[in-house]
PDB file of N, CA and C in Angstrom:
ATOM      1  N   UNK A   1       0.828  -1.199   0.000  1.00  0.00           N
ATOM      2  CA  UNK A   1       0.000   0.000   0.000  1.00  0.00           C
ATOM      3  C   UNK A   1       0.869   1.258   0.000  1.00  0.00           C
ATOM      4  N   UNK A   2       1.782   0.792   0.809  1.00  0.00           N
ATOM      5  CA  UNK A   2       2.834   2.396   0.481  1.00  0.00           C
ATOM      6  C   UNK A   2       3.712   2.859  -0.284  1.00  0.00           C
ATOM      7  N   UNK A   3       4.076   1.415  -1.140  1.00  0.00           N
ATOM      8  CA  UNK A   3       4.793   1.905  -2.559  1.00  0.00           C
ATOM      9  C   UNK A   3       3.642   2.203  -3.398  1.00  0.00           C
ATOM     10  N   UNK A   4       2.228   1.870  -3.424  1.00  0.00           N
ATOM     11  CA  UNK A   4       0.929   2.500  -4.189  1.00  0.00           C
ATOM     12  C   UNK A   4       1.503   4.117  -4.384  1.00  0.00           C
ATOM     13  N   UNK A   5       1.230   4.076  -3.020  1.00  0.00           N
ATOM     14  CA  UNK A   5       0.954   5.888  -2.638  1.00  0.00           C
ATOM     15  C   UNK A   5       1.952   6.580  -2.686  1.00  0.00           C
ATOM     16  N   UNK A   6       2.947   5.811  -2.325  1.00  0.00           N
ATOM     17  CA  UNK A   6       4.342   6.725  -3.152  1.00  0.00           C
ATOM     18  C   UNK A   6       4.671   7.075  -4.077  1.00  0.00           C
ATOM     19  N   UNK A   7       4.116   5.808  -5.575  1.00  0.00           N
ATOM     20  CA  UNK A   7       4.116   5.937  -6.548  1.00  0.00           C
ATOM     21  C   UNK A   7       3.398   6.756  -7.328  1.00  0.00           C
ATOM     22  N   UNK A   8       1.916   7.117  -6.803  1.00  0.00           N
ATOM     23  CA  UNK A   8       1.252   8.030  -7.379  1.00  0.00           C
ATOM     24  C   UNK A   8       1.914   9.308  -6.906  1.00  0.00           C
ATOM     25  N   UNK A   9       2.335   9.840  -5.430  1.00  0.00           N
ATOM     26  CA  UNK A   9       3.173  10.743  -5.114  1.00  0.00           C
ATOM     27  C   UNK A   9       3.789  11.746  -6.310  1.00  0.00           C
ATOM     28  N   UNK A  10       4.663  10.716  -6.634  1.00  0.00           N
ATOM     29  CA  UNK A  10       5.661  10.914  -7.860  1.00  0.00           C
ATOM     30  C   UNK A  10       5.110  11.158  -9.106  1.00  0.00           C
ATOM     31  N   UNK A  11       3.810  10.461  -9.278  1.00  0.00           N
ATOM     32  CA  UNK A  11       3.158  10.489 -10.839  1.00  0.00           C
ATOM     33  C   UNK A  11       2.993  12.258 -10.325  1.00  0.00           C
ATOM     34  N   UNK A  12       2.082  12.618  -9.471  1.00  0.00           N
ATOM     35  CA  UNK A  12       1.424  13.565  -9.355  1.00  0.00           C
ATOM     36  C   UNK A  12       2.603  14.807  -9.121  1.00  0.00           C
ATOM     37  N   UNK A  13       3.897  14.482  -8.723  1.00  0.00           N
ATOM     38  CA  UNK A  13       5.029  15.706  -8.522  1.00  0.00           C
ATOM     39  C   UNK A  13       5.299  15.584 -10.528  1.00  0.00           C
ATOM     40  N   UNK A  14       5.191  14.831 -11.173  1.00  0.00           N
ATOM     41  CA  UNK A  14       5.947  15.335 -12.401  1.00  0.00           C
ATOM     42  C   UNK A  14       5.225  15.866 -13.359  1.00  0.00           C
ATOM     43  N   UNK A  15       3.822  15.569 -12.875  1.00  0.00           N
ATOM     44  CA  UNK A  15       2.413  16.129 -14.228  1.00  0.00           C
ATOM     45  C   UNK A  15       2.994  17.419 -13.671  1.00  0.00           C
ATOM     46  N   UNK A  16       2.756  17.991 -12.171  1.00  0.00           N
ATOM     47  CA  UNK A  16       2.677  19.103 -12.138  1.00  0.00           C
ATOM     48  C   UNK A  16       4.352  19.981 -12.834  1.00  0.00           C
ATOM     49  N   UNK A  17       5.197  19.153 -12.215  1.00  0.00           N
ATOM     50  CA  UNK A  17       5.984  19.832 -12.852  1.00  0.00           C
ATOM     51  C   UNK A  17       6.574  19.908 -14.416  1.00  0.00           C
ATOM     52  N   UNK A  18       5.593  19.131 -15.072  1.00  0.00           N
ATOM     53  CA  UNK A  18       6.162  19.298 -16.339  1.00  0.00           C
ATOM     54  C   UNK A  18       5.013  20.584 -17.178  1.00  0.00           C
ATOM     55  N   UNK A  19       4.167  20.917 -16.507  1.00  0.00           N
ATOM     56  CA  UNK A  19       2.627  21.210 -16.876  1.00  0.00           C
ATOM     57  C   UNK A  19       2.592  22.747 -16.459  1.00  0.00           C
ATOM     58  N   UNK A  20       3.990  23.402 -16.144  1.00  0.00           N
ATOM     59  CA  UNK A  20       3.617  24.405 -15.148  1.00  0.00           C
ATOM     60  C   UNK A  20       4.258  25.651 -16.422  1.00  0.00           C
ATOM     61  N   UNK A  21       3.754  26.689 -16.354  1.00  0.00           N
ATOM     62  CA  UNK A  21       3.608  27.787 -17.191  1.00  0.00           C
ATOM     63  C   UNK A  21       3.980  29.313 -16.307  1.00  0.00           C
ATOM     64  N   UNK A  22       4.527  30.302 -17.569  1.00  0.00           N
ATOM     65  CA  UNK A  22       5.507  30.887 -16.455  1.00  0.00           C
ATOM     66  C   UNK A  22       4.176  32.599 -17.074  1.00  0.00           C
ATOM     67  N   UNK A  23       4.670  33.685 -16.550  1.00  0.00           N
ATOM     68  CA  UNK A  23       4.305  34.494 -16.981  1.00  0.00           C
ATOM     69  C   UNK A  23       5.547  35.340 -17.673  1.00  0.00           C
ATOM     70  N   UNK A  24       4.916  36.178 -18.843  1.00  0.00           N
ATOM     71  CA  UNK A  24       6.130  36.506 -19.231  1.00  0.00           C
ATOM     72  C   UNK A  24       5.479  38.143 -19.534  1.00  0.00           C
ATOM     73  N   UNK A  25       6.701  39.391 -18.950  1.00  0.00           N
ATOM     74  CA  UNK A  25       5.805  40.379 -19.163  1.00  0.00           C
ATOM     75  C   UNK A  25       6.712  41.454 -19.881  1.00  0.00           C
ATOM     76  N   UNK A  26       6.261  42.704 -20.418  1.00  0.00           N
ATOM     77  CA  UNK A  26       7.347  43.053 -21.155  1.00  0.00           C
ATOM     78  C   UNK A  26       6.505  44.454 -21.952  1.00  0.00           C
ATOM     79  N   UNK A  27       7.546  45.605 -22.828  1.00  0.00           N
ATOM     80  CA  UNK A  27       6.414  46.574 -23.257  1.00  0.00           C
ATOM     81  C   UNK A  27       7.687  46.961 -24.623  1.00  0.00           C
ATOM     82  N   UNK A  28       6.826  46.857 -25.236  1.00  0.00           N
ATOM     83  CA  UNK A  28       7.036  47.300 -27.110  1.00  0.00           C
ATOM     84  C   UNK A  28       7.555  48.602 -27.012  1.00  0.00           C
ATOM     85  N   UNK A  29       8.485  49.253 -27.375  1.00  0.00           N
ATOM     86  CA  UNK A  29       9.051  50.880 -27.952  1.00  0.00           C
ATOM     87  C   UNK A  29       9.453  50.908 -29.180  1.00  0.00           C
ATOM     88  N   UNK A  30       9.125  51.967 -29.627  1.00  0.00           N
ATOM     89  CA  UNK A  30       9.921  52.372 -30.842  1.00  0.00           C
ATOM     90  C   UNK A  30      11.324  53.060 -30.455  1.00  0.00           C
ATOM     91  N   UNK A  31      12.299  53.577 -31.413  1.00  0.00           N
ATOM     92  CA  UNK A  31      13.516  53.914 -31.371  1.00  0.00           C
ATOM     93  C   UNK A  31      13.678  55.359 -30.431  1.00  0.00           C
ATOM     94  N   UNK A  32      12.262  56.141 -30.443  1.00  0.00           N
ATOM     95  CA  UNK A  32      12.567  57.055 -29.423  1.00  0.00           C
ATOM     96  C   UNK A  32      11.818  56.905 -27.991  1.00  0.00           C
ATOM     97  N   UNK A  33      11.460  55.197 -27.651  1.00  0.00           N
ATOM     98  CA  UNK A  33      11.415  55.136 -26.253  1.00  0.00           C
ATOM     99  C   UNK A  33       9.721  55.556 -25.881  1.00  0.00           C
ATOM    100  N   UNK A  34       9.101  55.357 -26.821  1.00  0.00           N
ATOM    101  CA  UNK A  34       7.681  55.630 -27.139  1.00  0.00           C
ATOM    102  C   UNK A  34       6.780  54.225 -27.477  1.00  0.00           C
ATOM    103  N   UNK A  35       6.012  53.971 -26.084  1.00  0.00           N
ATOM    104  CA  UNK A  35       5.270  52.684 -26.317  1.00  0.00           C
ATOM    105  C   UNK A  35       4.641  52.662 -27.645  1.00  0.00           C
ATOM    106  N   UNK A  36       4.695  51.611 -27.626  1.00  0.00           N
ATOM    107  CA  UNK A  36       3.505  50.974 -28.987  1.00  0.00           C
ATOM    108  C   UNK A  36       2.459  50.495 -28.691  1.00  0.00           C
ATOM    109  N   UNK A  37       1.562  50.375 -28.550  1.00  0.00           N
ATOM    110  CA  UNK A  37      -0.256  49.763 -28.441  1.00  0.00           C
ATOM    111  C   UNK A  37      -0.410  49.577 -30.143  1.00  0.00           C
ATOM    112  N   UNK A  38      -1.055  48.021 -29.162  1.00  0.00           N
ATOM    113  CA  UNK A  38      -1.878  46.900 -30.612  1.00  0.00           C
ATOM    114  C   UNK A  38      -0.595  46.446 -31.229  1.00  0.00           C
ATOM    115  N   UNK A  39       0.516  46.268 -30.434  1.00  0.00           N
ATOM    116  CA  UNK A  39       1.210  45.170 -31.028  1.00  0.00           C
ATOM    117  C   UNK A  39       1.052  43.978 -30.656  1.00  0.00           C
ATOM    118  N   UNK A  40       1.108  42.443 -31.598  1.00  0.00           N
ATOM    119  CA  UNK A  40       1.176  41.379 -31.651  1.00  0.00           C
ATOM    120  C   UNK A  40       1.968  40.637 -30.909  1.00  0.00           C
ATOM    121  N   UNK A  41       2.080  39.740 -29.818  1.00  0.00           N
ATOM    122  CA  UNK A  41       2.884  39.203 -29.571  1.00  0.00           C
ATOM    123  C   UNK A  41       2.500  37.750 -29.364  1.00  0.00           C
ATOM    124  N   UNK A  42       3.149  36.960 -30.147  1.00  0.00           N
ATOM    125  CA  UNK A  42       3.031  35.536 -30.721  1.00  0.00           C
ATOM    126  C   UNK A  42       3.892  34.395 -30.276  1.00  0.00           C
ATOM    127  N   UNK A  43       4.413  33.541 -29.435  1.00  0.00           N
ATOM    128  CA  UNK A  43       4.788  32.532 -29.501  1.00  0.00           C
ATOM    129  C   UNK A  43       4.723  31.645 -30.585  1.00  0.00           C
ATOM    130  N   UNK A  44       5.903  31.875 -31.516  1.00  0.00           N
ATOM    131  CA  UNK A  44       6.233  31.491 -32.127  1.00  0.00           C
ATOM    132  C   UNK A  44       5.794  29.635 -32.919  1.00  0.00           C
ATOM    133  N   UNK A  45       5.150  29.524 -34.140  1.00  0.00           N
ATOM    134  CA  UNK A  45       4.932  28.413 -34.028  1.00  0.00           C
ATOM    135  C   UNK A  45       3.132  27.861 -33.232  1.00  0.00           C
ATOM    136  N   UNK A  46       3.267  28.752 -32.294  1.00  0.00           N
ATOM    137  CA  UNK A  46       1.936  28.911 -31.819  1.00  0.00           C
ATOM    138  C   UNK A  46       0.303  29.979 -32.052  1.00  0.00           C
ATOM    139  N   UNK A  47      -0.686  29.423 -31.593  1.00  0.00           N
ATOM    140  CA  UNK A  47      -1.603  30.310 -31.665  1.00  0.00           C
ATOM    141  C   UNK A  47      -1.591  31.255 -30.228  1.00  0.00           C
ATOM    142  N   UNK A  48      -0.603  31.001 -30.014  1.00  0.00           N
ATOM    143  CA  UNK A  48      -0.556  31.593 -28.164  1.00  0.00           C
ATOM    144  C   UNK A  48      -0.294  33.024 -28.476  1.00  0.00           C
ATOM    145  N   UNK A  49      -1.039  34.358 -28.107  1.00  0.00           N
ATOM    146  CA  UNK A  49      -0.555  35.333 -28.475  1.00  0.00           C
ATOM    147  C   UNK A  49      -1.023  36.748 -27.394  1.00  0.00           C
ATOM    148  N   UNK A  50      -0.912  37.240 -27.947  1.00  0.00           N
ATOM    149  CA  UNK A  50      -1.514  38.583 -26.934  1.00  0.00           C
ATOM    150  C   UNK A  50      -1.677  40.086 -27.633  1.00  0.00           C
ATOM    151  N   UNK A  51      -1.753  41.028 -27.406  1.00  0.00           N
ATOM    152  CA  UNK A  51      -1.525  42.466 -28.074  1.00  0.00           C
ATOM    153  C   UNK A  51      -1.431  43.343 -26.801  1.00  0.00           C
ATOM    154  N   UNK A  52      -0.309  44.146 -27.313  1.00  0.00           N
ATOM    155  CA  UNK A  52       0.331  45.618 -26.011  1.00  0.00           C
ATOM    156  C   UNK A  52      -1.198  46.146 -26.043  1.00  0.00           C
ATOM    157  N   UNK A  53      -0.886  46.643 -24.274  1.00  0.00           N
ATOM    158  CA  UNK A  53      -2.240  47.738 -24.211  1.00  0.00           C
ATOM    159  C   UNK A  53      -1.288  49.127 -24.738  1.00  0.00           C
ATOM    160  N   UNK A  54      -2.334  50.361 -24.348  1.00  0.00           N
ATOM    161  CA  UNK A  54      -2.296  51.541 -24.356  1.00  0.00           C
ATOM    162  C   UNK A  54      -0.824  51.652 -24.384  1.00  0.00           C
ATOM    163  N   UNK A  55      -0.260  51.341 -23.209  1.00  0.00           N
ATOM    164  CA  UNK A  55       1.367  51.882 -22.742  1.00  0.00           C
ATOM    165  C   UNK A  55       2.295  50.906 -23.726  1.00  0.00           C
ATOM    166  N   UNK A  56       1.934  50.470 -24.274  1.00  0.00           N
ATOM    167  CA  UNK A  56       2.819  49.455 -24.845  1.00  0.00           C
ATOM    168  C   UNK A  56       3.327  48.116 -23.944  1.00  0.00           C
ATOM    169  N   UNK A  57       2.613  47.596 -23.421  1.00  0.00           N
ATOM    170  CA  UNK A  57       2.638  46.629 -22.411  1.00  0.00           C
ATOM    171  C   UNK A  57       2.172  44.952 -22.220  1.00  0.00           C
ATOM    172  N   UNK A  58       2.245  43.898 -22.337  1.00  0.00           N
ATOM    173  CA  UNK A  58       1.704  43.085 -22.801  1.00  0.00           C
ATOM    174  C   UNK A  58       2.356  41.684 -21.551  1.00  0.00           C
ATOM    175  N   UNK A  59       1.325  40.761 -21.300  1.00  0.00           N
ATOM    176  CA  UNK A  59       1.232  39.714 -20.275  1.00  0.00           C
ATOM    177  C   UNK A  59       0.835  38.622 -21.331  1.00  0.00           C
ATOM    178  N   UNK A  60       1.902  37.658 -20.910  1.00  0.00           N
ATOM    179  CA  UNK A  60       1.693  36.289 -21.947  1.00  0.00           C
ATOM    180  C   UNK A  60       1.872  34.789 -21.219  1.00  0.00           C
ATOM    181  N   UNK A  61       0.485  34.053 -20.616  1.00  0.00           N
ATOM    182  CA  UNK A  61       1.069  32.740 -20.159  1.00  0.00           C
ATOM    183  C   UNK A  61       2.188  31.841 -20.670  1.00  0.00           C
ATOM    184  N   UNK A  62       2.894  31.362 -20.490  1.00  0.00           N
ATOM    185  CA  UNK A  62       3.711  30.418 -21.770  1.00  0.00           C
ATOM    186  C   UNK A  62       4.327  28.802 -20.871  1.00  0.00           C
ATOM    187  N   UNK A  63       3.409  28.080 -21.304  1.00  0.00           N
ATOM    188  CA  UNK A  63       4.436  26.773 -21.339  1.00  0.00           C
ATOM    189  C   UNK A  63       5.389  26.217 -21.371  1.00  0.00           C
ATOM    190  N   UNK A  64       5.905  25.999 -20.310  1.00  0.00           N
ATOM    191  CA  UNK A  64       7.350  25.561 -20.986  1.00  0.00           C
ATOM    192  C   UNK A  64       8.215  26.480 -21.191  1.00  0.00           C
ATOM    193  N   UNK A  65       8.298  28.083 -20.937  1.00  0.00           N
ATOM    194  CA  UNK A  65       9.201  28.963 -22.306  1.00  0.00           C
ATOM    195  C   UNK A  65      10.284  28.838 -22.522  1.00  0.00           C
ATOM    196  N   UNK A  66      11.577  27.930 -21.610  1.00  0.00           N
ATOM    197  CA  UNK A  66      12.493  27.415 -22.619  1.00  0.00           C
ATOM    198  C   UNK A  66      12.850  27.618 -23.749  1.00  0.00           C
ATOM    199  N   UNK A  67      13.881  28.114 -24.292  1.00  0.00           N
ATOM    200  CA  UNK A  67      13.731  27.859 -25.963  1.00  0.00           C
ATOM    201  C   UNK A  67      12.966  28.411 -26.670  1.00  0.00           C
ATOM    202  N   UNK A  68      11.834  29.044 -26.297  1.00  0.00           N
ATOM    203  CA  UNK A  68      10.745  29.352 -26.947  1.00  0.00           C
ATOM    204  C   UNK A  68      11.027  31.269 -27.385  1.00  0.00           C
ATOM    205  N   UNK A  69      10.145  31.461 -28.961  1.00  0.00           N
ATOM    206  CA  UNK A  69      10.791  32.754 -29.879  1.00  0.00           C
ATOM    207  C   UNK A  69       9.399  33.206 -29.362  1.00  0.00           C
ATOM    208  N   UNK A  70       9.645  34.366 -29.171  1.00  0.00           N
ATOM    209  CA  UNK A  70       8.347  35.568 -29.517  1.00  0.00           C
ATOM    210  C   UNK A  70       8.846  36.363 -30.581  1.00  0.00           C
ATOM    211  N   UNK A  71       7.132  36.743 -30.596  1.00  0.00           N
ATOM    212  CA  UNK A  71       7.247  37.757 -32.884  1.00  0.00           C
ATOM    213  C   UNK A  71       6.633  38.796 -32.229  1.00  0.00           C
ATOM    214  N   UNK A  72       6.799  39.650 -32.737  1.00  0.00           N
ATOM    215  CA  UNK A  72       6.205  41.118 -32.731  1.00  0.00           C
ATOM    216  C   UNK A  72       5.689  41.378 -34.019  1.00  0.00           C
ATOM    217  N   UNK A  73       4.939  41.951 -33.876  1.00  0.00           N
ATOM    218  CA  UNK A  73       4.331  42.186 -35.251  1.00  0.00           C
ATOM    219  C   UNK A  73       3.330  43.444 -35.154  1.00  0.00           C
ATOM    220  N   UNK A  74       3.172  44.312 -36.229  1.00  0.00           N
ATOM    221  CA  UNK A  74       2.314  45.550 -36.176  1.00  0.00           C
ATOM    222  C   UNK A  74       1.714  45.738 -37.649  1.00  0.00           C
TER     223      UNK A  74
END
């Protein structure tokens, strides 16, 4: 019974830790330091995306982000 429950233990420490998602936060400028609003921001490869508010500002869950490209786009 207690290698059962140990074993699920372990199932249940690696779903979570393989499953866990980071926040990623960040704000668009142009060359003179002037937010951008309604820019695109895309995880690459993905439909995962977002758009800057007003200030040029933008919050993106991401999986995994490792390795992972963001696009900008306008």
């Amino acid at each position: 019974m207690k290698r059962i429950i140990l074993t699920m233990f372990l199932i249940a420490c690696f779903v979570l830790g393989y499953a866990q998602t980071r926040l990623l936060t960040g704000s668009v400028v142009d060359g003179d330091n002037i937010p951008l609003p309604g820019v695109s921001v895309i995880v690459k490869g993905t439909t995962t995306g977002t758009v800057t508010d007003i200030d040029g500002q933008f919050r993106l869950n991401v999986d995994n982000p490792n390795g992972k490209t963001l696009v900008f786009s306008s």
